[in-house]
PDB file of N, CA and C in Angstrom:
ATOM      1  N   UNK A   1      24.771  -1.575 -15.879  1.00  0.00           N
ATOM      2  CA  UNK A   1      24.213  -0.859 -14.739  1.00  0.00           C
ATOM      3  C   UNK A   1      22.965  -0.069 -15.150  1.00  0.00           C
ATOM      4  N   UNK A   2      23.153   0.842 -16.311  1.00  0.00           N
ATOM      5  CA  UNK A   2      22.117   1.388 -16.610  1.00  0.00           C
ATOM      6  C   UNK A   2      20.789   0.397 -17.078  1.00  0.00           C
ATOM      7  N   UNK A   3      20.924  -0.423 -17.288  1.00  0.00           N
ATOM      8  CA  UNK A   3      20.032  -1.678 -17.443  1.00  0.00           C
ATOM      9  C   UNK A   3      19.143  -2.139 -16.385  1.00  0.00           C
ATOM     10  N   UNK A   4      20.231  -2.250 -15.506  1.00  0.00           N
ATOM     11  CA  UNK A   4      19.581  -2.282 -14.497  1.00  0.00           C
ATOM     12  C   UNK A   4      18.740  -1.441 -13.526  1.00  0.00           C
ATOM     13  N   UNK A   5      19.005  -0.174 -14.172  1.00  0.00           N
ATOM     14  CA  UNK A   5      17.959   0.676 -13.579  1.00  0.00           C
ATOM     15  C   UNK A   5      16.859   1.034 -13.380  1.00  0.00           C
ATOM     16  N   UNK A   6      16.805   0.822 -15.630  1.00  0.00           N
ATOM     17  CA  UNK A   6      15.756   0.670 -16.444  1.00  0.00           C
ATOM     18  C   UNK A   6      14.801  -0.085 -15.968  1.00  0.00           C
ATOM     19  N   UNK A   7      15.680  -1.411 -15.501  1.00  0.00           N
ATOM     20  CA  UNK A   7      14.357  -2.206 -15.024  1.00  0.00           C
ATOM     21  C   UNK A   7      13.953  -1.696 -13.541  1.00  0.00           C
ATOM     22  N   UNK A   8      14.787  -1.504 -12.587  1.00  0.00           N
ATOM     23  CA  UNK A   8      13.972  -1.178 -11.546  1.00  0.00           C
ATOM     24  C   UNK A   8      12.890  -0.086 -11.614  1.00  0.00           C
ATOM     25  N   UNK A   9      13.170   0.616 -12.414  1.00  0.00           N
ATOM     26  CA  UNK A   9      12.255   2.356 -13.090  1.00  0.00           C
ATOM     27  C   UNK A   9      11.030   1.758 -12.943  1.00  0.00           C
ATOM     28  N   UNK A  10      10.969   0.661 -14.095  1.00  0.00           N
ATOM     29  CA  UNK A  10       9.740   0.026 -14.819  1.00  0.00           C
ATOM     30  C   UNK A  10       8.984  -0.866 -13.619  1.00  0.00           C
ATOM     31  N   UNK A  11       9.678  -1.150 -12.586  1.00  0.00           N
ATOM     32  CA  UNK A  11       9.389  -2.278 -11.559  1.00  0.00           C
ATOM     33  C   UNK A  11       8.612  -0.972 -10.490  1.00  0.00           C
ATOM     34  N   UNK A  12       9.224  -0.447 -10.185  1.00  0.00           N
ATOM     35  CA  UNK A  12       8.601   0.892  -9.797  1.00  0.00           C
ATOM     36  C   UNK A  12       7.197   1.167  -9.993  1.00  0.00           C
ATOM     37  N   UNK A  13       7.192   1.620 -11.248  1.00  0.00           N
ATOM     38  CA  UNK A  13       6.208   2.287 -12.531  1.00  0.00           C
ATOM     39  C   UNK A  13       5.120   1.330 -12.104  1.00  0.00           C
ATOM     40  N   UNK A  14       5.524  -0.132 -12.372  1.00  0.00           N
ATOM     41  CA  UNK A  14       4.168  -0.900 -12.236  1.00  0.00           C
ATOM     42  C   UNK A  14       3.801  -1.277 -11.062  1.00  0.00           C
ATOM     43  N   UNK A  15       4.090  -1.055  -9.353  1.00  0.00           N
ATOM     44  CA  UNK A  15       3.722  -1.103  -8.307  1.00  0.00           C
ATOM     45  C   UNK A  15       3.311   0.266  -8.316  1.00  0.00           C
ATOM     46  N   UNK A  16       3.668   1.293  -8.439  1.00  0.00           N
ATOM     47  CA  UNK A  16       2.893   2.607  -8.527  1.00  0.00           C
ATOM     48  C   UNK A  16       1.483   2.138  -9.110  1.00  0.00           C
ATOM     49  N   UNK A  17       1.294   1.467 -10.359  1.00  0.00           N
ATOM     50  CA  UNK A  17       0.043   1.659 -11.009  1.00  0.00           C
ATOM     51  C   UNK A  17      -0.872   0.627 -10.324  1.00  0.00           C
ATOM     52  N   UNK A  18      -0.287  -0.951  -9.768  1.00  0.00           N
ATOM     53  CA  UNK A  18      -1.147  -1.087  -8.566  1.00  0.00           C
ATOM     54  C   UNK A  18      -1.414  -1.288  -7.998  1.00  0.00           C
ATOM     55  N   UNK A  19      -0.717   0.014  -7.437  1.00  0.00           N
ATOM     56  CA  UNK A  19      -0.922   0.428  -6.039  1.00  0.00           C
ATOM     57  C   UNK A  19      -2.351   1.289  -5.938  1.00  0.00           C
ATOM     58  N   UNK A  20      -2.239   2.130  -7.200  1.00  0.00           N
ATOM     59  CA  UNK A  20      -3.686   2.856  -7.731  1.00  0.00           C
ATOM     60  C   UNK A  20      -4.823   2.171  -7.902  1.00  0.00           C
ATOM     61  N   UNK A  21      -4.370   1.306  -8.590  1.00  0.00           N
ATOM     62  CA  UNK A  21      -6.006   0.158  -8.600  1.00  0.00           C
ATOM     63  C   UNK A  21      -6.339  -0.312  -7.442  1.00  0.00           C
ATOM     64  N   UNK A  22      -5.179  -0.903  -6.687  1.00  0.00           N
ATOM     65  CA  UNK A  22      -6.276  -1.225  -5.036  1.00  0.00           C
ATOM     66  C   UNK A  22      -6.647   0.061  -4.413  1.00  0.00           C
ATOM     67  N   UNK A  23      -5.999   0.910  -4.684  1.00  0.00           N
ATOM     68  CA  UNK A  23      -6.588   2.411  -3.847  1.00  0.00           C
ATOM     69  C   UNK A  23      -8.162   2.885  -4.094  1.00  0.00           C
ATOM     70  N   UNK A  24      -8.112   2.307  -5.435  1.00  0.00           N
ATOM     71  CA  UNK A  24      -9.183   2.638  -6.092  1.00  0.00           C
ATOM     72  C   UNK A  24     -10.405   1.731  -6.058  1.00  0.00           C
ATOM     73  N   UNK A  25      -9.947   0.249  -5.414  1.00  0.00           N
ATOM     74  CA  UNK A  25     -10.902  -0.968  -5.479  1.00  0.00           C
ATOM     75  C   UNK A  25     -11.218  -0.798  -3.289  1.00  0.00           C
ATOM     76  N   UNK A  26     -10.177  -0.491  -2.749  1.00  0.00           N
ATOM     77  CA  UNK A  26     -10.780   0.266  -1.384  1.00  0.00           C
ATOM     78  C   UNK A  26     -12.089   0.149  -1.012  1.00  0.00           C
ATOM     79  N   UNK A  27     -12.827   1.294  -1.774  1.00  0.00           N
ATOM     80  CA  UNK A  27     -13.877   1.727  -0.909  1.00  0.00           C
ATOM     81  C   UNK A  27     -14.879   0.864  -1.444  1.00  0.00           C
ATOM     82  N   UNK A  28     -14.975  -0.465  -1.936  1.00  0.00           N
ATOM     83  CA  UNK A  28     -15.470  -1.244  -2.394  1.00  0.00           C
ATOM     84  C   UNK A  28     -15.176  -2.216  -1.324  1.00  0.00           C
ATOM     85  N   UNK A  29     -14.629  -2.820  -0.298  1.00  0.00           N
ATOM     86  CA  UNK A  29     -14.337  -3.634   0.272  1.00  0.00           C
ATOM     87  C   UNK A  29     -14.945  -3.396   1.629  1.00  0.00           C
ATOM     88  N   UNK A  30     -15.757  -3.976   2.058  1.00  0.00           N
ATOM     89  CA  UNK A  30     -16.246  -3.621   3.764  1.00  0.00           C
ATOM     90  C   UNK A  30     -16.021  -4.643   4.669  1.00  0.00           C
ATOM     91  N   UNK A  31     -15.850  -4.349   5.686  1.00  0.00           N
ATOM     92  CA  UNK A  31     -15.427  -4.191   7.327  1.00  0.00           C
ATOM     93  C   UNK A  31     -16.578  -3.971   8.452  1.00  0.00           C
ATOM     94  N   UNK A  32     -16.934  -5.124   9.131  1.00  0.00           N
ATOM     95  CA  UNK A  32     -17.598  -4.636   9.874  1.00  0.00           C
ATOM     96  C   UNK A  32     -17.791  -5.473  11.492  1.00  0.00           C
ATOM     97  N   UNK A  33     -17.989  -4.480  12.274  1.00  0.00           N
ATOM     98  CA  UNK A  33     -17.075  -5.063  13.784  1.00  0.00           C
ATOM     99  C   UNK A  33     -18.715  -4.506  14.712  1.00  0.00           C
ATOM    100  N   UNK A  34     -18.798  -5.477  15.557  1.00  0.00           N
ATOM    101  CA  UNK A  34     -19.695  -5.120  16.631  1.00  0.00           C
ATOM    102  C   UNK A  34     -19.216  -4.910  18.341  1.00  0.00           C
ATOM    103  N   UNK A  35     -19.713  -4.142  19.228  1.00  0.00           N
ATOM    104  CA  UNK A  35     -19.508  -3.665  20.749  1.00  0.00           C
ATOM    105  C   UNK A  35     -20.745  -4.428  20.785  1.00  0.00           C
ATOM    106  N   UNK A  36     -20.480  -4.724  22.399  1.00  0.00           N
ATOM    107  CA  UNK A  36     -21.641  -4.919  23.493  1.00  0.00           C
ATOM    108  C   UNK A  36     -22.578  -5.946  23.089  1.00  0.00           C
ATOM    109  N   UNK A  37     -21.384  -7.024  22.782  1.00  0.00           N
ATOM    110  CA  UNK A  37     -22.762  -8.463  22.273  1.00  0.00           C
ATOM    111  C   UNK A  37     -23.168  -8.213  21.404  1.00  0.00           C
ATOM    112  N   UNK A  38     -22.785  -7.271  19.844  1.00  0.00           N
ATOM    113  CA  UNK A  38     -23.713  -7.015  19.072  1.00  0.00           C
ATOM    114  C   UNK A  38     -24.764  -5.982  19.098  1.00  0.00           C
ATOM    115  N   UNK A  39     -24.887  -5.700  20.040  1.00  0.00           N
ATOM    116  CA  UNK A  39     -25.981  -4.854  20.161  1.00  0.00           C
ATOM    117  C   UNK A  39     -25.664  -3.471  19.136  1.00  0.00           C
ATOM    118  N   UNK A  40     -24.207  -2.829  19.086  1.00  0.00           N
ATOM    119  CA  UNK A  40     -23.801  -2.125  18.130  1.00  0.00           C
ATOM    120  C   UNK A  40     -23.322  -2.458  16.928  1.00  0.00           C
ATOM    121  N   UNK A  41     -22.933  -2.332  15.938  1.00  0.00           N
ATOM    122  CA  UNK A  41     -22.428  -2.436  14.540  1.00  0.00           C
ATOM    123  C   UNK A  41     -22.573  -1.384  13.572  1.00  0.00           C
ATOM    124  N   UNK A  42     -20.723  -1.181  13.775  1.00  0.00           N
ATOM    125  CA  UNK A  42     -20.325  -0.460  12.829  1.00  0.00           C
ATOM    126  C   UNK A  42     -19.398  -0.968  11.173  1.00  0.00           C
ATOM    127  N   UNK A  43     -19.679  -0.426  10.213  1.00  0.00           N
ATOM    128  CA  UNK A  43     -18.921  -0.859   9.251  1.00  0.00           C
ATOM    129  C   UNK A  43     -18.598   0.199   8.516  1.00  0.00           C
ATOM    130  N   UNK A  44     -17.103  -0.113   7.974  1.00  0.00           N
ATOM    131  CA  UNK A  44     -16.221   0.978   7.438  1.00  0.00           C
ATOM    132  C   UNK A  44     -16.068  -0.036   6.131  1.00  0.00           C
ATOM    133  N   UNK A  45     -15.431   1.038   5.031  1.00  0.00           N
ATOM    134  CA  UNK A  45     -14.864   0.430   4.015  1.00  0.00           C
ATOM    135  C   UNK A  45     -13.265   0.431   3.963  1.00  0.00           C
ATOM    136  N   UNK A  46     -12.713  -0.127   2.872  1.00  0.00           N
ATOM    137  CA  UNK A  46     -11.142   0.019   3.059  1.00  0.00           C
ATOM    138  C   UNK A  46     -10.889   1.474   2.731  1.00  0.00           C
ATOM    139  N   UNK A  47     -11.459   2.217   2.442  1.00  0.00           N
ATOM    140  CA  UNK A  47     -10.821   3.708   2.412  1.00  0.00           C
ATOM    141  C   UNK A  47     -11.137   4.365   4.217  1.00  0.00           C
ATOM    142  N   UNK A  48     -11.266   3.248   4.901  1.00  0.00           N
ATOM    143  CA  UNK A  48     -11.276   3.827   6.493  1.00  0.00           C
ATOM    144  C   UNK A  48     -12.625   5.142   6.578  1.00  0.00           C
ATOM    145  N   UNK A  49     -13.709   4.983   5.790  1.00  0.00           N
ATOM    146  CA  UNK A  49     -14.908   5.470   6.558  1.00  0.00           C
ATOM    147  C   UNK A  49     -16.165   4.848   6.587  1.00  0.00           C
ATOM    148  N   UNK A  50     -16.880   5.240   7.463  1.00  0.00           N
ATOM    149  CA  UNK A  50     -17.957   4.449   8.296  1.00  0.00           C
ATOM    150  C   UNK A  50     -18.826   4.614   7.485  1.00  0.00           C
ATOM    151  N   UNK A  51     -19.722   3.531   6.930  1.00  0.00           N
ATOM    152  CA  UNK A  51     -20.553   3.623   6.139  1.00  0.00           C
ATOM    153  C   UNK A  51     -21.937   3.724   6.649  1.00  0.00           C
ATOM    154  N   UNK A  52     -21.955   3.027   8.009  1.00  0.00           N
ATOM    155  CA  UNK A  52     -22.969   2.572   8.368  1.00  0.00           C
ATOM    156  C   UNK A  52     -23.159   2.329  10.106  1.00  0.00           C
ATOM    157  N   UNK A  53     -23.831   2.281  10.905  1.00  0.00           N
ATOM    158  CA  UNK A  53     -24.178   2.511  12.608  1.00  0.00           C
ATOM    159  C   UNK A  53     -25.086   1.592  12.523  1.00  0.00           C
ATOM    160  N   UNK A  54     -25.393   0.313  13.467  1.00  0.00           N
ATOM    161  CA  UNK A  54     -26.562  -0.254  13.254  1.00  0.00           C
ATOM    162  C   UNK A  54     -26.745  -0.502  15.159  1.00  0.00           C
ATOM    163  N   UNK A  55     -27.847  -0.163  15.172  1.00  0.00           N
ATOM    164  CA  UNK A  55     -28.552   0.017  16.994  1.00  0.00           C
ATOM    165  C   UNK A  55     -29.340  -0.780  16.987  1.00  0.00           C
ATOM    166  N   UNK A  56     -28.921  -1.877  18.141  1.00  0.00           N
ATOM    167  CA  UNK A  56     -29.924  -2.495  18.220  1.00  0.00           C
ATOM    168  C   UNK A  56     -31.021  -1.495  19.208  1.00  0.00           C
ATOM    169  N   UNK A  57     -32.577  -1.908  18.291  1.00  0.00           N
ATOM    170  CA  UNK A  57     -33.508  -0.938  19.178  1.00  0.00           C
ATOM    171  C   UNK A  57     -33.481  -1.410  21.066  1.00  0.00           C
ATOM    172  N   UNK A  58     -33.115  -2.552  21.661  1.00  0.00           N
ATOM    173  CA  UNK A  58     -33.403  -2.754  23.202  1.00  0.00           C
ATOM    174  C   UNK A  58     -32.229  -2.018  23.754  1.00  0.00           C
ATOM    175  N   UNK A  59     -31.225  -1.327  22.885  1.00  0.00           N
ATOM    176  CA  UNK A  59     -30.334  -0.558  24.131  1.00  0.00           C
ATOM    177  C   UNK A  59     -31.077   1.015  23.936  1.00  0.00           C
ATOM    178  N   UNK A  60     -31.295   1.354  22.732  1.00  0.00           N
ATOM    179  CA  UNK A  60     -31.788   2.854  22.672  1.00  0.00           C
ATOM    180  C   UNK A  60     -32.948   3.680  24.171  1.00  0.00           C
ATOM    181  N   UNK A  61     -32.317   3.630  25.642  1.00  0.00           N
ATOM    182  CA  UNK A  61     -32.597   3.830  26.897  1.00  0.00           C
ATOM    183  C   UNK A  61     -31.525   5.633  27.001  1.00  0.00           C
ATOM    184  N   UNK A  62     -33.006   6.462  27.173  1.00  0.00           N
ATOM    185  CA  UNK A  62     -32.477   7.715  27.230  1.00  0.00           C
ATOM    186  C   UNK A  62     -31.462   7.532  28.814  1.00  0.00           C
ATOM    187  N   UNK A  63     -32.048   6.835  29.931  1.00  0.00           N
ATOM    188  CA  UNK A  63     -30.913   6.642  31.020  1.00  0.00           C
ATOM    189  C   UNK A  63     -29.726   5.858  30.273  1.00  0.00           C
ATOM    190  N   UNK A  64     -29.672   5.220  29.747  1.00  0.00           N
ATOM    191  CA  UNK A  64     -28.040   4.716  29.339  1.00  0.00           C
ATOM    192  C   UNK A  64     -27.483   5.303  28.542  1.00  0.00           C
ATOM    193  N   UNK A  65     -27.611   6.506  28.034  1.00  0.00           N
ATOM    194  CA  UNK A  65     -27.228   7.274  26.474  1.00  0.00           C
ATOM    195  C   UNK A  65     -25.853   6.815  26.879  1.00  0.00           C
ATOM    196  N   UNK A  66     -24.774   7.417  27.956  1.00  0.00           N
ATOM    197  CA  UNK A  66     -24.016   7.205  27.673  1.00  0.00           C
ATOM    198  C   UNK A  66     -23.230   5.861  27.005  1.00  0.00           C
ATOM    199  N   UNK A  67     -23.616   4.538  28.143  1.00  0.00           N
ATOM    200  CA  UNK A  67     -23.085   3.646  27.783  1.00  0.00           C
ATOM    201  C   UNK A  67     -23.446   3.404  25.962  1.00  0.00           C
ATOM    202  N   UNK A  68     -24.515   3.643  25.949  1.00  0.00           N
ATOM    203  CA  UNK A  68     -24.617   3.821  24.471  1.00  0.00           C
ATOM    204  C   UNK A  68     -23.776   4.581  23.203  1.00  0.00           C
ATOM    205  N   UNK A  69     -23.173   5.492  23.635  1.00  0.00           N
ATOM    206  CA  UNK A  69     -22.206   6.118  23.274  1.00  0.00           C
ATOM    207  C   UNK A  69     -20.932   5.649  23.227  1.00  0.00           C
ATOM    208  N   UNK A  70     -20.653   5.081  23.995  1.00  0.00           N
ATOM    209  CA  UNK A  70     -19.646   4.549  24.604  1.00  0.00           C
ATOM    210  C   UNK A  70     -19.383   3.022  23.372  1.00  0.00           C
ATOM    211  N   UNK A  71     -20.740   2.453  23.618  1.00  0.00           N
ATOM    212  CA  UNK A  71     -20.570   1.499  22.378  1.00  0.00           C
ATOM    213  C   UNK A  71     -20.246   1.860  21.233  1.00  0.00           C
ATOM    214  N   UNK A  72     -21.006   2.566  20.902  1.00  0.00           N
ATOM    215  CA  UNK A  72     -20.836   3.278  19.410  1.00  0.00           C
ATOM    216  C   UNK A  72     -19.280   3.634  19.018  1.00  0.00           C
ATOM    217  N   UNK A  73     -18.935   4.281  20.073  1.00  0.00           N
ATOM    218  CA  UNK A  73     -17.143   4.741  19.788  1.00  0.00           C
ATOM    219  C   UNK A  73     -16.418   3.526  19.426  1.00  0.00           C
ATOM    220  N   UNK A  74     -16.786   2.742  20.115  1.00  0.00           N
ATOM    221  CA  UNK A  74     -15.688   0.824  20.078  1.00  0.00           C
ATOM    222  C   UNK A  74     -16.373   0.118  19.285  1.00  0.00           C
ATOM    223  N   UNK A  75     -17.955   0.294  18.487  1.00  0.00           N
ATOM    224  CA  UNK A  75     -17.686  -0.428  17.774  1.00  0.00           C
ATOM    225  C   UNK A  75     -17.178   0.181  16.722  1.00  0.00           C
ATOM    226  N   UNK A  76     -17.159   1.652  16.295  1.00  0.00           N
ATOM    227  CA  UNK A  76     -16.494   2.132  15.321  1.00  0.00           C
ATOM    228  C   UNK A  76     -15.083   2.488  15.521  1.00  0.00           C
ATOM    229  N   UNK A  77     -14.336   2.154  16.328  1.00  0.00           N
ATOM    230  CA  UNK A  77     -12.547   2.392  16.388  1.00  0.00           C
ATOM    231  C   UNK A  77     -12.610   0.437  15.882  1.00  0.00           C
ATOM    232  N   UNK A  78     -13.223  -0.198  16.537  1.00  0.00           N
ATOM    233  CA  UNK A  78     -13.218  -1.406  15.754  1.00  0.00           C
ATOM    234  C   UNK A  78     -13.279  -1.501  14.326  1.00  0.00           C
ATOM    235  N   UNK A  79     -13.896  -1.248  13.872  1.00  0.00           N
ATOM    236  CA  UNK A  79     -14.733  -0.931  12.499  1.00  0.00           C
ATOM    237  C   UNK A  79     -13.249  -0.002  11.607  1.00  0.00           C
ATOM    238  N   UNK A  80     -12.941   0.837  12.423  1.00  0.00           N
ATOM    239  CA  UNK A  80     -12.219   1.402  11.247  1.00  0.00           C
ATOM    240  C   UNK A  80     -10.407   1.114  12.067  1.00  0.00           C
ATOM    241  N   UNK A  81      -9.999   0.280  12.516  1.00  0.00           N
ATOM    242  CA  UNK A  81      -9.154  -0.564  13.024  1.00  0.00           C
ATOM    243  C   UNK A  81      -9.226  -1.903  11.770  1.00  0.00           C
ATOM    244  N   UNK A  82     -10.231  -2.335  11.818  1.00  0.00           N
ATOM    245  CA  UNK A  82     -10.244  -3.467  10.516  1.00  0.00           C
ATOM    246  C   UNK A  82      -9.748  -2.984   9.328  1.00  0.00           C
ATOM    247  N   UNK A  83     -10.713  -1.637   9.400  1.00  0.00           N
ATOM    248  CA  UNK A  83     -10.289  -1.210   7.177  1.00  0.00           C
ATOM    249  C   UNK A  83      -9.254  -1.087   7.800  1.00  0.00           C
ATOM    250  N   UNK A  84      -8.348  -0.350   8.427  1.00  0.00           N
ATOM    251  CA  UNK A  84      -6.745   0.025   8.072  1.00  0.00           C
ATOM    252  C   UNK A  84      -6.194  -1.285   8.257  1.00  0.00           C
ATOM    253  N   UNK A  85      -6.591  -2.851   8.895  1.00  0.00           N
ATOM    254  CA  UNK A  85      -6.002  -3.883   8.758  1.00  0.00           C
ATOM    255  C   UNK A  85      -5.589  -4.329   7.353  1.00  0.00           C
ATOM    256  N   UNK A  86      -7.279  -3.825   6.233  1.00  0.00           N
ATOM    257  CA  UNK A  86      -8.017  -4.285   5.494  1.00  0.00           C
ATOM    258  C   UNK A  86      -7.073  -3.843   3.889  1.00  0.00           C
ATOM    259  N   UNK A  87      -7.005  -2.738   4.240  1.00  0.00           N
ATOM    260  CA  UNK A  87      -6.069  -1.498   3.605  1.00  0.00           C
ATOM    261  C   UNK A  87      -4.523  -2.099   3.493  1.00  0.00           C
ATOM    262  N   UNK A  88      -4.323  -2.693   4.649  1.00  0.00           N
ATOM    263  CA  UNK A  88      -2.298  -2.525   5.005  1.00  0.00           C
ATOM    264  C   UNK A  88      -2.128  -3.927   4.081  1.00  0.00           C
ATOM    265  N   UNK A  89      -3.121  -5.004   4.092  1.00  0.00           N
ATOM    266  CA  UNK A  89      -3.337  -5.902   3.579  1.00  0.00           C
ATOM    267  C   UNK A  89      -3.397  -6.374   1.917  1.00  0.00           C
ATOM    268  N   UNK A  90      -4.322  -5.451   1.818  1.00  0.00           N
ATOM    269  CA  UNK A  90      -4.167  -5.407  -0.029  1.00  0.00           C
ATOM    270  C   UNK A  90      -3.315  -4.264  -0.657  1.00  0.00           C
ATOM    271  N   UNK A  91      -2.663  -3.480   0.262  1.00  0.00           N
ATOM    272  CA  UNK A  91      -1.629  -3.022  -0.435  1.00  0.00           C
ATOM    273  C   UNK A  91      -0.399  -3.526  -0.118  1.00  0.00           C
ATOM    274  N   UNK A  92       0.076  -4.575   0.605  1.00  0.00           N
ATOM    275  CA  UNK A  92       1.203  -5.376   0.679  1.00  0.00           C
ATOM    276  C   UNK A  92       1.043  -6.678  -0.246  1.00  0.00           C
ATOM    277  N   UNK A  93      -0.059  -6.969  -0.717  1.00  0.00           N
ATOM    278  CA  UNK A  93      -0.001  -7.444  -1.568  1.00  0.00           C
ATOM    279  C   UNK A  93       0.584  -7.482  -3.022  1.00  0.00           C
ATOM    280  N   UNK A  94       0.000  -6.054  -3.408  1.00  0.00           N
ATOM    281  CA  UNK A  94       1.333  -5.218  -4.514  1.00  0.00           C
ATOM    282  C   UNK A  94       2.580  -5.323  -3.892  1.00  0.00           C
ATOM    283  N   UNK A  95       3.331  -4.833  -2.874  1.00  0.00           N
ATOM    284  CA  UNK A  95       4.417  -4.022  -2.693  1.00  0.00           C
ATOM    285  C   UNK A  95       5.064  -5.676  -2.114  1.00  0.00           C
ATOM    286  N   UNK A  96       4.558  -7.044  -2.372  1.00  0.00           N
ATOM    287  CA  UNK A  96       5.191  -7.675  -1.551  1.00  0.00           C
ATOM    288  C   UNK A  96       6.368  -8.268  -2.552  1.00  0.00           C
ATOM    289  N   UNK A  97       7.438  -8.642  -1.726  1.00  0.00           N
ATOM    290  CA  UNK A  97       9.016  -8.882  -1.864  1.00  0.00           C
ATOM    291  C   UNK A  97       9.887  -7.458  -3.040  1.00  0.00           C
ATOM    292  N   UNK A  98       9.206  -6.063  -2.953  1.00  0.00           N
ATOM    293  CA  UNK A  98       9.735  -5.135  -3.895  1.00  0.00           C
ATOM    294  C   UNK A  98      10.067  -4.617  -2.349  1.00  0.00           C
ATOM    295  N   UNK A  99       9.839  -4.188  -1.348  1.00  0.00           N
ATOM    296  CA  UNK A  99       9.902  -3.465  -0.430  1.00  0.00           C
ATOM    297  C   UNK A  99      10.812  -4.295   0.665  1.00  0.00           C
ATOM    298  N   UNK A 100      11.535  -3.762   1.294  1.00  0.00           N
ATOM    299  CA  UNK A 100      12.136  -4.136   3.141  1.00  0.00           C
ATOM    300  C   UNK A 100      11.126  -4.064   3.427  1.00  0.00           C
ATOM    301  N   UNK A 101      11.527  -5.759   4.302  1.00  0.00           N
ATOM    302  CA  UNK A 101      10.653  -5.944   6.057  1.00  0.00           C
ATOM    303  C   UNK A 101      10.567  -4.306   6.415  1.00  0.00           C
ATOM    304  N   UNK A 102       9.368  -3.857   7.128  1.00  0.00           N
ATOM    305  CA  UNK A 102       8.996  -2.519   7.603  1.00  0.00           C
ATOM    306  C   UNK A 102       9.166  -1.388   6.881  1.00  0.00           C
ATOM    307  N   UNK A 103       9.116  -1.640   5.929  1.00  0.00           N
ATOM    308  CA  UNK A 103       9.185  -0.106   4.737  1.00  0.00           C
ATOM    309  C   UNK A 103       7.739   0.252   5.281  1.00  0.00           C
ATOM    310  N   UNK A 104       7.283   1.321   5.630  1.00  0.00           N
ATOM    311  CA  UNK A 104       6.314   1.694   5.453  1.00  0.00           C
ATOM    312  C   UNK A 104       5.993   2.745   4.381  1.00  0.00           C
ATOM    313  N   UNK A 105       4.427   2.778   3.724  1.00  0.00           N
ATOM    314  CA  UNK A 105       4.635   4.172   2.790  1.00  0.00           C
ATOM    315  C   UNK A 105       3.496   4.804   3.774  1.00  0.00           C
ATOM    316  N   UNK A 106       3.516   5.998   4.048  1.00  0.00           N
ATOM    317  CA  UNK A 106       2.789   6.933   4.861  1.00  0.00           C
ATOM    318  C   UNK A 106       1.253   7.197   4.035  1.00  0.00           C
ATOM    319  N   UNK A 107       0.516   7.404   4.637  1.00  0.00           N
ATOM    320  CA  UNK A 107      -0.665   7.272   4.404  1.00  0.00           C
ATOM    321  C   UNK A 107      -1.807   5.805   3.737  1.00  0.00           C
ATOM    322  N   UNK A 108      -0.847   5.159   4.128  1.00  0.00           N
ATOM    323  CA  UNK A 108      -1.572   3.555   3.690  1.00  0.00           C
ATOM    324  C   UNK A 108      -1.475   3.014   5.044  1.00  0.00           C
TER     325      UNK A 108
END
């Protein structure tokens, strides 16, 4: 029994460590999602922040700010909707067949 512990300890130990290296390879990985035909584009990395806003110049219309705004929000809930796809993805990669169907770990 105690043998068997040992090894799960160690089985542990080495999904802990990487789990650290993709945490750490993250913000190296980008994501990037467009609103409104393109006209917006946002891109996030896998650590879920926005790196980048790209406008196309034919919507920048002080009468449309809003809808312009409006893009911007969807393409970036898009944008950072992917990294956390992007994220849930390469860290189930480590954790896969060590974990239950729906284990979640909180903050991944």
């Amino acid at each position: 029994m105690k043998g068997g512990m040992q090894g799960m300890l160690k089985q542990v130990q080495k999904m802990q460590e990487e789990m650290q290296k993709v945490q750490s390879r993250l913000g190296d990985l980008i994501v990037s999602e467009e609103a409104g035909g393109g006209m917006i584009k946002a891109t996030a990395n896998g650590n879920k922040e926005i790196v980048s806003v790209v406008i196309d110049p034919q919507v920048i219309n002080k009468e449309e700010k809003e809808i312009l705004e409006d893009l911007v929000v969807a393409a970036v809930n898009k944008a950072l909707n992917s990294a956390n796809k992007l994220a849930e993805e390469e860290m189930s990669k480590v954790t896969k067949g060590m974990l239950p169907p729906g284990f979640n770990i909180p903050g991944l």
